[in-house]
Protein backbone atom coordinates (compact mmCIF):
# COMPACT_ATOMS: atom_id res chain seq x y z
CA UNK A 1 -63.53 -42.07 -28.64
CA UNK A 2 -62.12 -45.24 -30.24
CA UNK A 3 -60.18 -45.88 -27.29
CA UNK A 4 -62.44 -45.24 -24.84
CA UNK A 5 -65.00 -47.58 -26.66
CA UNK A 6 -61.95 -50.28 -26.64
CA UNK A 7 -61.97 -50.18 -22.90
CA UNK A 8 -65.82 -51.42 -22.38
CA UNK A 9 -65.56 -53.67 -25.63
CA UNK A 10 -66.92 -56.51 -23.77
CA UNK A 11 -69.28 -54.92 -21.98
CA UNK A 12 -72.35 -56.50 -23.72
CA UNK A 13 -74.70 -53.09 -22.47
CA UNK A 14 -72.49 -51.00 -24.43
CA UNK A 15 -74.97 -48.24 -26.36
CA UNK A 16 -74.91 -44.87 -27.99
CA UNK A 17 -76.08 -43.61 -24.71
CA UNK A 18 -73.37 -45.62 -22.61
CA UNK A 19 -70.50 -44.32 -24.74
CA UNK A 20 -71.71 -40.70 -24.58
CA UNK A 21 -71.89 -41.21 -20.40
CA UNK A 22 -68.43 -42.21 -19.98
CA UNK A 23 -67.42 -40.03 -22.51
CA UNK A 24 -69.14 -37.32 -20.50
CA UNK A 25 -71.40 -35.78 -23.31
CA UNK A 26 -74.84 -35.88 -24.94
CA UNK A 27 -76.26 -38.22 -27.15
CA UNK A 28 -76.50 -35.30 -29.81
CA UNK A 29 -72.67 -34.48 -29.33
CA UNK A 30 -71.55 -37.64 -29.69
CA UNK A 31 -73.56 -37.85 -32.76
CA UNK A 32 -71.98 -34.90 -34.05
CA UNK A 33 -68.79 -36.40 -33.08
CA UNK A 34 -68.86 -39.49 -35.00
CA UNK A 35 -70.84 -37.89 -38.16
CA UNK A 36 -67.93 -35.62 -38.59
CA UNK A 37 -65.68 -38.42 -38.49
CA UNK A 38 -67.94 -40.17 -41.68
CA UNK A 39 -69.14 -43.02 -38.94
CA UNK A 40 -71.56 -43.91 -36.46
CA UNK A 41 -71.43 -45.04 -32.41
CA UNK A 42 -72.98 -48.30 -33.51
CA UNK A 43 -71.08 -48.90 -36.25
CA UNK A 44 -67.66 -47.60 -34.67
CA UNK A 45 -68.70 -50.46 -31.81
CA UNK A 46 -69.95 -53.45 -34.12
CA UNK A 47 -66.61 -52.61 -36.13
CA UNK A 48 -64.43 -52.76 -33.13
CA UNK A 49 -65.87 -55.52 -31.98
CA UNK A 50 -65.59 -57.97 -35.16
CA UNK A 51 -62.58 -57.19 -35.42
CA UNK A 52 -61.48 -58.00 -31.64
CA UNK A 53 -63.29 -60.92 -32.42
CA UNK A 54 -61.04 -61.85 -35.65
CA UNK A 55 -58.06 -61.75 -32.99
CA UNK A 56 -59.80 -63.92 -30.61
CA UNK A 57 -60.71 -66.56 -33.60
CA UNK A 58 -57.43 -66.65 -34.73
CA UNK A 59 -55.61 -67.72 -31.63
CA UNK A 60 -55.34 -71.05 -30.45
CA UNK A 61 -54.81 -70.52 -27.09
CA UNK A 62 -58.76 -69.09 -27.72
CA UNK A 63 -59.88 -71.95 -29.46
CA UNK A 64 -61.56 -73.93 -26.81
CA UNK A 65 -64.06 -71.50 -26.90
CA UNK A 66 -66.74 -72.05 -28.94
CA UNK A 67 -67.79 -69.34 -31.49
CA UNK A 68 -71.18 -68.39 -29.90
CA UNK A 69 -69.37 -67.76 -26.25
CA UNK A 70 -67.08 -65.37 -28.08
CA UNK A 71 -69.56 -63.76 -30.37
CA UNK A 72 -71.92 -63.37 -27.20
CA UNK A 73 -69.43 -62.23 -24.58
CA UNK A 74 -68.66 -59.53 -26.94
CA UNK A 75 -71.99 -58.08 -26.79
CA UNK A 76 -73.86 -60.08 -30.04
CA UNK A 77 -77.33 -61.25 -28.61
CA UNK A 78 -78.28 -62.75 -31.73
CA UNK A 79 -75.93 -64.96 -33.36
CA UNK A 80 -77.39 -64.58 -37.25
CA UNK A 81 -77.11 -61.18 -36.82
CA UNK A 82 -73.46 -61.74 -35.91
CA UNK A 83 -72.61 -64.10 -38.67
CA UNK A 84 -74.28 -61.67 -41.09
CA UNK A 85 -71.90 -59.13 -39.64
CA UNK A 86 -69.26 -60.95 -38.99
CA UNK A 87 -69.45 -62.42 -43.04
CA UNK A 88 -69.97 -58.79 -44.43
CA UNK A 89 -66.00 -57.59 -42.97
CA UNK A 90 -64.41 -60.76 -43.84
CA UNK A 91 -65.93 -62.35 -46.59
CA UNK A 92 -65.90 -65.46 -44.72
CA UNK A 93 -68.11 -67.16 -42.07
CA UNK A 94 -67.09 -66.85 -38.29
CA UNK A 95 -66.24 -70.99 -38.48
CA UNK A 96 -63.95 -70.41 -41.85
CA UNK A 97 -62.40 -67.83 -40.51
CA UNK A 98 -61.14 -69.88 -37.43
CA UNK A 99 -60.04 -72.19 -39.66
CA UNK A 100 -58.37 -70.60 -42.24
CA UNK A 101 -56.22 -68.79 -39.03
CA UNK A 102 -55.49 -71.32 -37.10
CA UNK A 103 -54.00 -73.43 -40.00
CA UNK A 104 -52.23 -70.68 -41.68
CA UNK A 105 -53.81 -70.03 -44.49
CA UNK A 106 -56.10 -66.80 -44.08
CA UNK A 107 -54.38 -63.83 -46.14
C-alpha cells in the first residue's frame, strides 16, 4: 500500500477512494487494511507526503522553488493547513526547515 501510494504522491486528487481504485479494493477493505496496520489512508498520505516534502526542502538543486509550489504540487490546497502539518512532524516551520537543511545545521 505504501508503495503504491508513493507512486501517485503528487497526484494532488489522491483520496481514500483513489487509493482503494488502484489498489483494486473497497473503501471498507482498505479501511480494514490500514486500521490493522494502527494508521489511516489519509494519514498514511499526509505522512508520506511531508516527508517527500522534507527531501524536496532540503535540496538545493529544489530551492528555486518556492515553498507554496512545493507544498501545493504535492496535493496541500490550503497552505495553513500545511504549515500546521508540516510544523506538527518537524517541530519546525516549512521556511526553518529549508534553512536549517540547506546550511547544514538541521539534526
Amino acid at each position: 500500500l505504501e508503495k503504491l501510494v508513493a507512486e501517485h504522491l503528487c497526484d494532488t486528487n489522491l483520496s481514500v477512494e483513489r487509493v482503494a481504485r488502484l489498489a483494486g479494493m473497497s473503501r471498507t477493505s482498505l479501511y480494514a487494511v490500514t486500521s490493522w496496520a494502527g494508521t489511516s489512508v489519509e494519514k498514511l498520505i499526509i505522512d508520506m507526503r511531508l516527508e517527500q516534502i522534507g527531501h524536496v526542502l532540503a535540496d538545493p538543486a529544489m530551492s528555486r522553488f518556492s515553498i507554496t509550489e512545493i507544498a501545493l504540487n504535492y496535493g496541500f490546497r490550503e497552505l495553513a493547513h500545511f504549515s500546521r502539518r508540516f510544523h506538527g512532524k518537524f517541530s519546525v516551520s516549512p521556511r526553518q526547515y529549508r534553512l536549517l537543511s540547506l546550511s547544514g545545521t538541521l539534526d
